[in-house]
N, C-alpha and C. Protein backbone atom coordinates (compact mmCIF):
# COMPACT_ATOMS: atom_id res chain seq x y z
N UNK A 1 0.85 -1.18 0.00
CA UNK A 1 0.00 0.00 0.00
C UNK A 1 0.89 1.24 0.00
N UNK A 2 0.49 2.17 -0.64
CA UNK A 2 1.37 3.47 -0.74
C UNK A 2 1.01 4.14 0.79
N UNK A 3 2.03 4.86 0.79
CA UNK A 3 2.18 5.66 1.96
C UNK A 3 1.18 7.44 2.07
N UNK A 4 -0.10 6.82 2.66
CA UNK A 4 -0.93 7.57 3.14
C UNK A 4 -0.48 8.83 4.23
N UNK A 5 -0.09 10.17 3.54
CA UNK A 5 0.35 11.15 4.35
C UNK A 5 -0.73 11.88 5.58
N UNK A 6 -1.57 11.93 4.24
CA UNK A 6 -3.05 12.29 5.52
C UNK A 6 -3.97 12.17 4.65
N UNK A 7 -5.34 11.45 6.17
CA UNK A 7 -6.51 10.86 5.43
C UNK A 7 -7.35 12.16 6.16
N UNK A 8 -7.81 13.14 5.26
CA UNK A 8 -8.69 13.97 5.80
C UNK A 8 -10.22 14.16 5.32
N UNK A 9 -10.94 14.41 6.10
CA UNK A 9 -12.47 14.25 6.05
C UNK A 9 -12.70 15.62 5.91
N UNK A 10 -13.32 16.32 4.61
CA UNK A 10 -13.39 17.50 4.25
C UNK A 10 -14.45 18.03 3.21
N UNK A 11 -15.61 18.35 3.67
CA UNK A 11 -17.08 18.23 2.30
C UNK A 11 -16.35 19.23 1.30
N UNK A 12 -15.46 20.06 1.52
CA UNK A 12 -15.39 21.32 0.27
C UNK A 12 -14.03 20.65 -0.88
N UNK A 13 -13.38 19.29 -0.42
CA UNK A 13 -12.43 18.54 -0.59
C UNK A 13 -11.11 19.65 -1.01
N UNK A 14 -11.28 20.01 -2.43
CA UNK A 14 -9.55 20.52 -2.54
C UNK A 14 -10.23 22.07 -2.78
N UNK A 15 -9.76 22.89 -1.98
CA UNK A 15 -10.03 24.41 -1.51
C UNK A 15 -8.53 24.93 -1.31
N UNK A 16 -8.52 26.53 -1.04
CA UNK A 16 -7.80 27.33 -0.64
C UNK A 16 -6.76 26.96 0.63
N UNK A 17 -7.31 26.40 1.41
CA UNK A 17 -6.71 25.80 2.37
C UNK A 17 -6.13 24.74 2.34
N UNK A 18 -6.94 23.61 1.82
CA UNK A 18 -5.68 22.35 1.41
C UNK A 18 -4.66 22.91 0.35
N UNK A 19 -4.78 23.59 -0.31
CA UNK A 19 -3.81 24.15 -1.37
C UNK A 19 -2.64 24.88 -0.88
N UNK A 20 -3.36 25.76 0.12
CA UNK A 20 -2.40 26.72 0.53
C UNK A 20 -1.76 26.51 2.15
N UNK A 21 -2.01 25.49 2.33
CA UNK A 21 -2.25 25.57 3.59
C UNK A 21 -1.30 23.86 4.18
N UNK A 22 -2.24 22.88 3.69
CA UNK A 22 -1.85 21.95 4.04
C UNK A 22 -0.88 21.15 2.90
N UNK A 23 -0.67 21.40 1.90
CA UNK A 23 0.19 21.34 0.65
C UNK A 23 1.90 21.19 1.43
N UNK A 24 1.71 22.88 1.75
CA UNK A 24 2.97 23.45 2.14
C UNK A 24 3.56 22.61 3.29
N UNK A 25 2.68 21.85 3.90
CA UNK A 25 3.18 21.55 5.43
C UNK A 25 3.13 20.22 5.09
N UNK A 26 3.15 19.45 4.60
CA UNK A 26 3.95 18.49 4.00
C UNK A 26 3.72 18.04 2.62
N UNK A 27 4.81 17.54 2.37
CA UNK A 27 5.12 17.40 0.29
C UNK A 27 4.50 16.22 -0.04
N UNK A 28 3.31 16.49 -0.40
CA UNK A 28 2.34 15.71 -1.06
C UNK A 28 3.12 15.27 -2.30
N UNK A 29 2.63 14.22 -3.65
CA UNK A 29 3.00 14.11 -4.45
C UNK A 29 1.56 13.88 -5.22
N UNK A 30 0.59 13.24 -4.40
CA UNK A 30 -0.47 13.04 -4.73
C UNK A 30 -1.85 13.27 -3.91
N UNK A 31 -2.81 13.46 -4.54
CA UNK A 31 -3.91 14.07 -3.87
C UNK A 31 -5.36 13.01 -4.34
N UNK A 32 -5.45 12.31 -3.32
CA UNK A 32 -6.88 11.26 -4.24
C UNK A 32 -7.98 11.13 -3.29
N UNK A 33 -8.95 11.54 -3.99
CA UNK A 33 -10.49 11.99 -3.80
C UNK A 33 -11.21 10.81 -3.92
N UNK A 34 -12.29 10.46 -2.89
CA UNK A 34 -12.97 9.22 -2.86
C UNK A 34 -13.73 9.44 -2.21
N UNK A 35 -14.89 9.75 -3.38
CA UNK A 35 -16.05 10.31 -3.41
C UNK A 35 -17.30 9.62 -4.04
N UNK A 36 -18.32 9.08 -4.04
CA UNK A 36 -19.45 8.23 -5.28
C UNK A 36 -19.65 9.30 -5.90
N UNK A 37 -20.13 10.62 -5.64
CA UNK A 37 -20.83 11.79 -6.30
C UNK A 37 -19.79 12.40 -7.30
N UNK A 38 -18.56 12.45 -7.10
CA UNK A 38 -17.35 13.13 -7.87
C UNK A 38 -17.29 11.93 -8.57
N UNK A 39 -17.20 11.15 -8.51
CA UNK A 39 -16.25 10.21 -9.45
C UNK A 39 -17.63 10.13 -10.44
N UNK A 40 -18.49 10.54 -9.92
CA UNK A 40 -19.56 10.38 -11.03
C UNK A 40 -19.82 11.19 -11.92
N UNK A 41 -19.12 12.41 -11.64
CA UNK A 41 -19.76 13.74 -12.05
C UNK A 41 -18.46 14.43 -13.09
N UNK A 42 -18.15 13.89 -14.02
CA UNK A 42 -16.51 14.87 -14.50
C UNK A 42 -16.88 16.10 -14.90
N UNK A 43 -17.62 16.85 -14.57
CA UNK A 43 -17.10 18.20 -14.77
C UNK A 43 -16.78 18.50 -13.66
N UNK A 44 -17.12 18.04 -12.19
CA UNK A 44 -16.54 18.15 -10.76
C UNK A 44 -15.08 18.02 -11.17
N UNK A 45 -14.99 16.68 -11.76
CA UNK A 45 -13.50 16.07 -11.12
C UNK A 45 -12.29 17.00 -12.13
N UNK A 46 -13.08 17.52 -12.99
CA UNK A 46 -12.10 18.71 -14.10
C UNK A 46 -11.62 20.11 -13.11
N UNK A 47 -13.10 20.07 -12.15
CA UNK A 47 -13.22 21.74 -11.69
C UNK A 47 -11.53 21.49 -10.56
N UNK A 48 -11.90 20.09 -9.85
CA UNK A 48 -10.94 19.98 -8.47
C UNK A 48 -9.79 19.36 -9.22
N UNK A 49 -9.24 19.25 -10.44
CA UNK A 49 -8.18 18.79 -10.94
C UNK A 49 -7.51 20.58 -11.13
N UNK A 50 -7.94 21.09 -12.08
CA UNK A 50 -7.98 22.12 -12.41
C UNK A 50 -7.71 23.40 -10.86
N UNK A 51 -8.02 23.03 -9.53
CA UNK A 51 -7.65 23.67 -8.61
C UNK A 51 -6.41 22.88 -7.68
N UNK A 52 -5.91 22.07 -7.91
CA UNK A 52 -4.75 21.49 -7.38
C UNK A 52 -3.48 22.54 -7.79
N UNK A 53 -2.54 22.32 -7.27
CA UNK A 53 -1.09 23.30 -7.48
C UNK A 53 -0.63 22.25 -9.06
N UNK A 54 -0.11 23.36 -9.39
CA UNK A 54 0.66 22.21 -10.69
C UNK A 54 1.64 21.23 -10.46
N UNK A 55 1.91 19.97 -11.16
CA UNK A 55 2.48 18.71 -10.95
C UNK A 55 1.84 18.48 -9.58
N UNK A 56 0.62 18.42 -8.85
CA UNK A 56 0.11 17.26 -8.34
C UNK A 56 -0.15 16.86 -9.09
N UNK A 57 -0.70 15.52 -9.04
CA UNK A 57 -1.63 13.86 -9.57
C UNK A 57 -2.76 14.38 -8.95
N UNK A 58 -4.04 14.40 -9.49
CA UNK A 58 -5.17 14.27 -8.51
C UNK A 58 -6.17 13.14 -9.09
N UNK A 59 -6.20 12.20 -8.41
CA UNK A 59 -7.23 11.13 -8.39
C UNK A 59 -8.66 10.69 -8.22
N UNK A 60 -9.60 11.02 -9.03
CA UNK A 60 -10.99 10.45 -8.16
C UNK A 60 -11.02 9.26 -7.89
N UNK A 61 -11.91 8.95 -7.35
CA UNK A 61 -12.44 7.70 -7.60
C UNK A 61 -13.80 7.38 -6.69
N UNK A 62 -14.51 6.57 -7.01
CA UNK A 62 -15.44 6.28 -6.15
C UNK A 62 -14.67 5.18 -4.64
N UNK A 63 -16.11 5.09 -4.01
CA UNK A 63 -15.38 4.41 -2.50
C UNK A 63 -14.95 2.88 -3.21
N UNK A 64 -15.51 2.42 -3.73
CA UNK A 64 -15.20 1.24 -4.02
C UNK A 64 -13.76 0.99 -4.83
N UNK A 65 -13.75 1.91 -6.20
CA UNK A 65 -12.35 2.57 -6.92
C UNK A 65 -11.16 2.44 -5.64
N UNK A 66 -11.33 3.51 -4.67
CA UNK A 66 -10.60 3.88 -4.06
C UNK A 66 -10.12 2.87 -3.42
N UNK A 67 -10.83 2.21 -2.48
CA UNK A 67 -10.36 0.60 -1.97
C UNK A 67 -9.36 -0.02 -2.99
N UNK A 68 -9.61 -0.16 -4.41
CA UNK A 68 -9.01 -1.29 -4.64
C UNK A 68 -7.32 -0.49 -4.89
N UNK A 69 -7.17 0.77 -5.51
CA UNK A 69 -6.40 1.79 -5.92
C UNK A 69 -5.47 1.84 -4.58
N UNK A 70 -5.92 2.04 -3.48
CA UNK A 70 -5.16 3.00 -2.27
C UNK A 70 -4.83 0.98 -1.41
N UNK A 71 -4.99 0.13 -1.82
CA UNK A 71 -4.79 -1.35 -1.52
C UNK A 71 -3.47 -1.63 -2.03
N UNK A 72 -3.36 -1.56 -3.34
CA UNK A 72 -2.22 -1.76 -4.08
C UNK A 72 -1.28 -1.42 -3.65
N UNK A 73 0.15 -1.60 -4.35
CA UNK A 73 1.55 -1.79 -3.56
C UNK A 73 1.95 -1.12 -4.59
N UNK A 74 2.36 0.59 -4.35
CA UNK A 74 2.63 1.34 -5.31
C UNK A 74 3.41 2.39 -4.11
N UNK A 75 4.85 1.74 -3.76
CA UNK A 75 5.17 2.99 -3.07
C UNK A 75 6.42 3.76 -3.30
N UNK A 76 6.22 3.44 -4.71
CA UNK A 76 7.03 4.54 -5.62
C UNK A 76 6.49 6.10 -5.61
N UNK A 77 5.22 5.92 -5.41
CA UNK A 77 4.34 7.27 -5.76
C UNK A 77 4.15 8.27 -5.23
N UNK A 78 4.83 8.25 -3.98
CA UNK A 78 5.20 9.33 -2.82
C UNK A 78 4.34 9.21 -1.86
N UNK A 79 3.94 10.12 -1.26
CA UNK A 79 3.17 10.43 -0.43
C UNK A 79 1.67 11.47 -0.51
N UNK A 80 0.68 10.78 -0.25
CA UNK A 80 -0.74 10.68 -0.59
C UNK A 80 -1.02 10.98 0.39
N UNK A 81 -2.47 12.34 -0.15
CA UNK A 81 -3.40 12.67 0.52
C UNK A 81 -4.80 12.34 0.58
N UNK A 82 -5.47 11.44 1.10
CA UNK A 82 -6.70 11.02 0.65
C UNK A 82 -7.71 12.00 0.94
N UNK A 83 -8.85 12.67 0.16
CA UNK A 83 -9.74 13.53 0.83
C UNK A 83 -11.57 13.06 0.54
N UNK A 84 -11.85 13.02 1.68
CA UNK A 84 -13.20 12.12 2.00
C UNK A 84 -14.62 13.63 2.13
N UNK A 85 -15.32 13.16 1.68
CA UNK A 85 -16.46 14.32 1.97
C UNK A 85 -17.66 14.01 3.49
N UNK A 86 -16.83 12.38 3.89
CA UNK A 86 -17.64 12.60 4.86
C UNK A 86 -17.42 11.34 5.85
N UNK A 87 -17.92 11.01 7.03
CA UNK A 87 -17.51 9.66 8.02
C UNK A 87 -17.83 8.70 7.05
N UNK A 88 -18.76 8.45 6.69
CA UNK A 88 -19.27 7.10 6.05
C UNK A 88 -18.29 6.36 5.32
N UNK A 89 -17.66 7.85 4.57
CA UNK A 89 -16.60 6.94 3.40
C UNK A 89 -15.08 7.00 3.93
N UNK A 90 -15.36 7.26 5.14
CA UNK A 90 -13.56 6.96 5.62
C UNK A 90 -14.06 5.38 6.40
N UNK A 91 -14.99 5.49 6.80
CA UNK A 91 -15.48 3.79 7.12
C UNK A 91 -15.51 2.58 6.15
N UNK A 92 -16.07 3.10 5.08
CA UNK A 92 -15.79 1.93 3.97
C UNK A 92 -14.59 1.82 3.37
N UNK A 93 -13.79 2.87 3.37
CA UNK A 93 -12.49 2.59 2.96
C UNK A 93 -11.86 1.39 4.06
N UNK A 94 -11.86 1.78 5.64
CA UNK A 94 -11.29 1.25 6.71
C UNK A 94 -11.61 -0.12 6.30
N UNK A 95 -12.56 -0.65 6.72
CA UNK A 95 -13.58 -1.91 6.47
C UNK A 95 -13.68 -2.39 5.31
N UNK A 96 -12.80 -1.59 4.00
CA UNK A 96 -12.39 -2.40 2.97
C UNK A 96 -10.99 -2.53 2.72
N UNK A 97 -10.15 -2.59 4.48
CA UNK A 97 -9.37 -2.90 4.19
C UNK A 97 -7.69 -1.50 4.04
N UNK A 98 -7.96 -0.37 3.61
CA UNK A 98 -7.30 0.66 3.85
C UNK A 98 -6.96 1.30 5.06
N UNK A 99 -6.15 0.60 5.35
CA UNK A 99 -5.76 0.60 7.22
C UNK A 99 -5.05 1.78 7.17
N UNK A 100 -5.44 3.11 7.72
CA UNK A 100 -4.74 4.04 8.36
C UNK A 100 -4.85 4.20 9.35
N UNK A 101 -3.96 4.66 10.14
CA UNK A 101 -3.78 4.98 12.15
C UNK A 101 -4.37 6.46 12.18
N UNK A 102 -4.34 7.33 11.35
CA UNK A 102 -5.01 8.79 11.91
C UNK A 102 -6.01 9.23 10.80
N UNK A 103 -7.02 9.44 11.23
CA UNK A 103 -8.03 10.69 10.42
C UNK A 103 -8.03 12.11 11.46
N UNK A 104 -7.68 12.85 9.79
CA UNK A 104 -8.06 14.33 10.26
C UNK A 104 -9.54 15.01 9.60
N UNK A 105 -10.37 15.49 10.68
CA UNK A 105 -10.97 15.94 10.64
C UNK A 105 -11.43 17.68 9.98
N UNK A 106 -11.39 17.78 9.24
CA UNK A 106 -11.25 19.80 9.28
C UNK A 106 -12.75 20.28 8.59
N UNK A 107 -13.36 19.57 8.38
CA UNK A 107 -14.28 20.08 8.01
C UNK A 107 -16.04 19.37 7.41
N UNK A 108 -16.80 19.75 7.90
CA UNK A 108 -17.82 18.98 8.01
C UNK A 108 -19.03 20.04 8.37
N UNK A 109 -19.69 20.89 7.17
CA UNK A 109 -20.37 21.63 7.17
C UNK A 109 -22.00 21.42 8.02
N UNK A 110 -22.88 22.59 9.13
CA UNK A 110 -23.52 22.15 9.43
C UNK A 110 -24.89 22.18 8.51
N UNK A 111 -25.91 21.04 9.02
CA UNK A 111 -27.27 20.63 8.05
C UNK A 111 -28.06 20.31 8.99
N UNK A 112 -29.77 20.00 8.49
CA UNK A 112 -30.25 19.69 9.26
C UNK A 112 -29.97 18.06 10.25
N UNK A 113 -30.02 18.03 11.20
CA UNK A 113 -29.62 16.82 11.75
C UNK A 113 -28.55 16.54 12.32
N UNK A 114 -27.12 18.15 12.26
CA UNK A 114 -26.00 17.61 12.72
C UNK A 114 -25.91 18.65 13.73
N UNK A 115 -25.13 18.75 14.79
CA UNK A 115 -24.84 19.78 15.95
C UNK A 115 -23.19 20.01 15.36
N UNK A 116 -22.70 21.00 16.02
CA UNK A 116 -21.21 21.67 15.91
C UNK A 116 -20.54 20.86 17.14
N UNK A 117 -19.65 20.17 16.62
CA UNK A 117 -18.55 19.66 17.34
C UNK A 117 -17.62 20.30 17.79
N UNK A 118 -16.78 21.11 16.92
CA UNK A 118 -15.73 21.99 17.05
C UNK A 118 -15.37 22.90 15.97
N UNK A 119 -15.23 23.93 16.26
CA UNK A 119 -15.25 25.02 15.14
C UNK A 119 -16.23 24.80 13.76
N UNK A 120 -15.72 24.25 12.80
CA UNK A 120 -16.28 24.43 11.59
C UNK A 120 -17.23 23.11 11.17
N UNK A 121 -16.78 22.29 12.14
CA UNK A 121 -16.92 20.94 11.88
C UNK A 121 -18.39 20.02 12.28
N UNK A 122 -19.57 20.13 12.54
CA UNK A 122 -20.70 19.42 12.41
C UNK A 122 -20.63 18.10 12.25
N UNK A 123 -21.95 16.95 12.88
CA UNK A 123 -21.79 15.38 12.91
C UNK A 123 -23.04 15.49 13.31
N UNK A 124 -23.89 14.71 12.36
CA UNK A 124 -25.06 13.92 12.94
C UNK A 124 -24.51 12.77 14.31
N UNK A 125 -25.87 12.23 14.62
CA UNK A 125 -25.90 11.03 15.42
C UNK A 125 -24.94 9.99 14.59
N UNK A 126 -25.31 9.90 13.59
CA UNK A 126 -24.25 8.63 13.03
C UNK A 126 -23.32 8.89 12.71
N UNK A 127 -22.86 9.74 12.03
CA UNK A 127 -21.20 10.36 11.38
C UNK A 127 -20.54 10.41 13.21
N UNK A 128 -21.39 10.72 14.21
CA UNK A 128 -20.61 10.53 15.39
C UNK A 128 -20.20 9.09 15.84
N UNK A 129 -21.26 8.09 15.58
CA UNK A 129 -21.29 6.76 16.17
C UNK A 129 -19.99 6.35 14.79
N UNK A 130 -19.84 6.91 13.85
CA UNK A 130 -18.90 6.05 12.78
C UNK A 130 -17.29 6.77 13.10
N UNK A 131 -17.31 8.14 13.59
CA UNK A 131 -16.12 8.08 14.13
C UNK A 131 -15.73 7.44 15.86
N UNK A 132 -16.70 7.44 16.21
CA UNK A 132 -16.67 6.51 17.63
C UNK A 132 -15.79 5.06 17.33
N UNK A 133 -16.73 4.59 16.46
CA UNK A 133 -16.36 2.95 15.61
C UNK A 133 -14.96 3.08 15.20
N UNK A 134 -14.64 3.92 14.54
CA UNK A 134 -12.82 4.05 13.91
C UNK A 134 -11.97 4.40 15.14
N UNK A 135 -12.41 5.13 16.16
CA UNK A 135 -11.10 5.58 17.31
C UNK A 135 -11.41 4.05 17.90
N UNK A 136 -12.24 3.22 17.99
CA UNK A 136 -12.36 1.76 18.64
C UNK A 136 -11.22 1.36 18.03
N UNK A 137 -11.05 1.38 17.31
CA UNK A 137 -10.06 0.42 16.14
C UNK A 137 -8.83 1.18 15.89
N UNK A 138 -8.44 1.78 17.01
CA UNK A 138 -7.14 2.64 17.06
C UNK A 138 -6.97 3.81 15.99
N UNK A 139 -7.76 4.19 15.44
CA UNK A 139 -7.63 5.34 14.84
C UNK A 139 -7.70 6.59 15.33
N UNK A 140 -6.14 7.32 15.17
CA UNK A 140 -6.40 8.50 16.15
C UNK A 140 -7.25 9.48 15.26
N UNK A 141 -8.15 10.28 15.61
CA UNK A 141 -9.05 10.97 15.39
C UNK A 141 -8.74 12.33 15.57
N UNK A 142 -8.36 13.42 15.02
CA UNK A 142 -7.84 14.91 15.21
C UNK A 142 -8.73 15.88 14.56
N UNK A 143 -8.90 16.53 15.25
CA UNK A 143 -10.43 17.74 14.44
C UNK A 143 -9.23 18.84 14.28
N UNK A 144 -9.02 19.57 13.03
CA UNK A 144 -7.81 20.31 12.99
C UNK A 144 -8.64 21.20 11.43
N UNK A 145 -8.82 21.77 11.23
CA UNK A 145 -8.81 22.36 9.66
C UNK A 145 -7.47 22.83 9.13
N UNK A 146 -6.97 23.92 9.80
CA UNK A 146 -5.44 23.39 9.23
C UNK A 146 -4.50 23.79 9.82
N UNK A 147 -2.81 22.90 9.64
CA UNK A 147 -1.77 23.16 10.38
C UNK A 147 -1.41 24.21 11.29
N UNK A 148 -0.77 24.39 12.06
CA UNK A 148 -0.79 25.24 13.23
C UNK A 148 -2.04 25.60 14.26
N UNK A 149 -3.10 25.62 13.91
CA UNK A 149 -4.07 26.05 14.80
C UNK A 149 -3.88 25.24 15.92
N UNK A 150 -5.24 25.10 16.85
CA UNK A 150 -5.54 24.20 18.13
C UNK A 150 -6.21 23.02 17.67
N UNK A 151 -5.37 22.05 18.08
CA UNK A 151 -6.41 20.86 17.27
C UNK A 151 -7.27 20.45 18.68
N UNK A 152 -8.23 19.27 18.34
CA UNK A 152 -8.89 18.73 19.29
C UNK A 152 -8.58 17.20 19.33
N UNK A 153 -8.57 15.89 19.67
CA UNK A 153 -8.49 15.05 19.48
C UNK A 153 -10.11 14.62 20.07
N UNK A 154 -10.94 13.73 19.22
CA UNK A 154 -11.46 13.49 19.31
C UNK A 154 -12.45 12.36 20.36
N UNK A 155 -11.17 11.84 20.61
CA UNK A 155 -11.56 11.13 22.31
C UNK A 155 -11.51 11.94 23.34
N UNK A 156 -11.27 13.31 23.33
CA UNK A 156 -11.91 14.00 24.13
C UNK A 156 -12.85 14.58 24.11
N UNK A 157 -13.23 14.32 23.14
CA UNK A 157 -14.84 15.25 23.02
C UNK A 157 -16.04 13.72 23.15
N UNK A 158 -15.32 12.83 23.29
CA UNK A 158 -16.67 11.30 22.94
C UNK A 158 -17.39 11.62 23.94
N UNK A 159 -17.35 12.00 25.50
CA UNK A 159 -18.07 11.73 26.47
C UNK A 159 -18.95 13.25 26.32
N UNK A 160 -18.88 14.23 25.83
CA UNK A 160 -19.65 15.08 25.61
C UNK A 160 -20.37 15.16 24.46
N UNK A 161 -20.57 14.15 23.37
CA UNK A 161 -21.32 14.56 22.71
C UNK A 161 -22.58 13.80 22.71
C-alpha cells in the first residue's frame, strides 16, 4: 500500500486551504479523492483537478475505486493525501481494508440533523457513532482544519457529545 500522508475528512475537498495551507506543510506528491458523487460527475472532477497546485496527480475515484487503488503496492508514488467528503466513506475505505492509524478531521459543514462539534466541523448522530467505531479500532481521530491552529483530538470530546 502506498504511503498515506493524511486521510482527511473535508465536504469542500480541494479548496484554498488544502492548497495553501496543508500542501505546504507536507510534500504531497499526490492528492486522491474518494467520493461516489465526484467520481460520477466529470465536470466536478475537471473543476478539483484544475484547482490542485501544478504537478500534483489528482485522483478520483469512487469508495469502491478507491479501496481497490489506495490497496495496491505502489510505493514509488510518494506520499498521498486522501480527501473524503464525509464519516461514512472513511469507514468503507477502513472496512475495505485501507488501514490508516489517523483521520483528520477539518471540516464537516452544518445541516439539518448535525450539531457543531468543534469550530467548523458538524456530525449527525451517526457520522458521530462512525467516528466513535474508527477511534475503537485505534484510529487516532484529530479535528484540525489546518496546520498550526488548536487541534482537538477526538476522544476527548466522545463523552460530551
Amino acid at each position: 500500500m502506498e504511503e498515506l500522508g493524511l486521510v482527511r475528512i473535508d465536504d469542500r475537498l480541494i479548496h484554498g486551504q488544502v492548497i495553501a495551507v496543508w500542501c505546504k506543510h507536507q510534500p504531497f506528491t499526490r492528492i486522491v479523492i474518494v467520493d461516489d458523487g465526484v467520481a460520477a460527475d466529470p465536470f466536478m472532477q475537471e473543476v478539483l483537478r484544475l484547482a490542485a497546485p501544478p504537478g500534483l496527480q489528482v485522483d478520483v475515484f469512487s469508495v469502491e475505486e478507491g479501496i481497490k487503488a489506495l490497496n495496491q503496492s505502489t510505493p514509488d508514488r510518494g506520499t498521498t493525501m486522501v480527501l473524503l467528503k464525509s464519516p461514512q466513506a472513511a469507514k468503507r475505505l477502513y472496512d475495505g481494508g485501507v488501514q490508516y492509524n489517523a483521520l483528520n478531521v477539518g471540516g464537516i459543514g452544518s445541516a439539518p440533523g448535525r450539531k457543531n462539534i468543534f469550530k467548523n466541523i458538524s456530525a449527525s448522530e451517526e457520522e458521530i457513532a462512525i467516528l466513535k467505531y474508527l477511534m475503537d479500532r485505534g484510529v487516532e481521530i484529530t479535528l484540525l482544519t489546518v496546520p498550526g491552529e488548536k487541534s482537538r483530538s477526538f476522544s476527548d470530546l466522545v463523552g460530551k457529545l
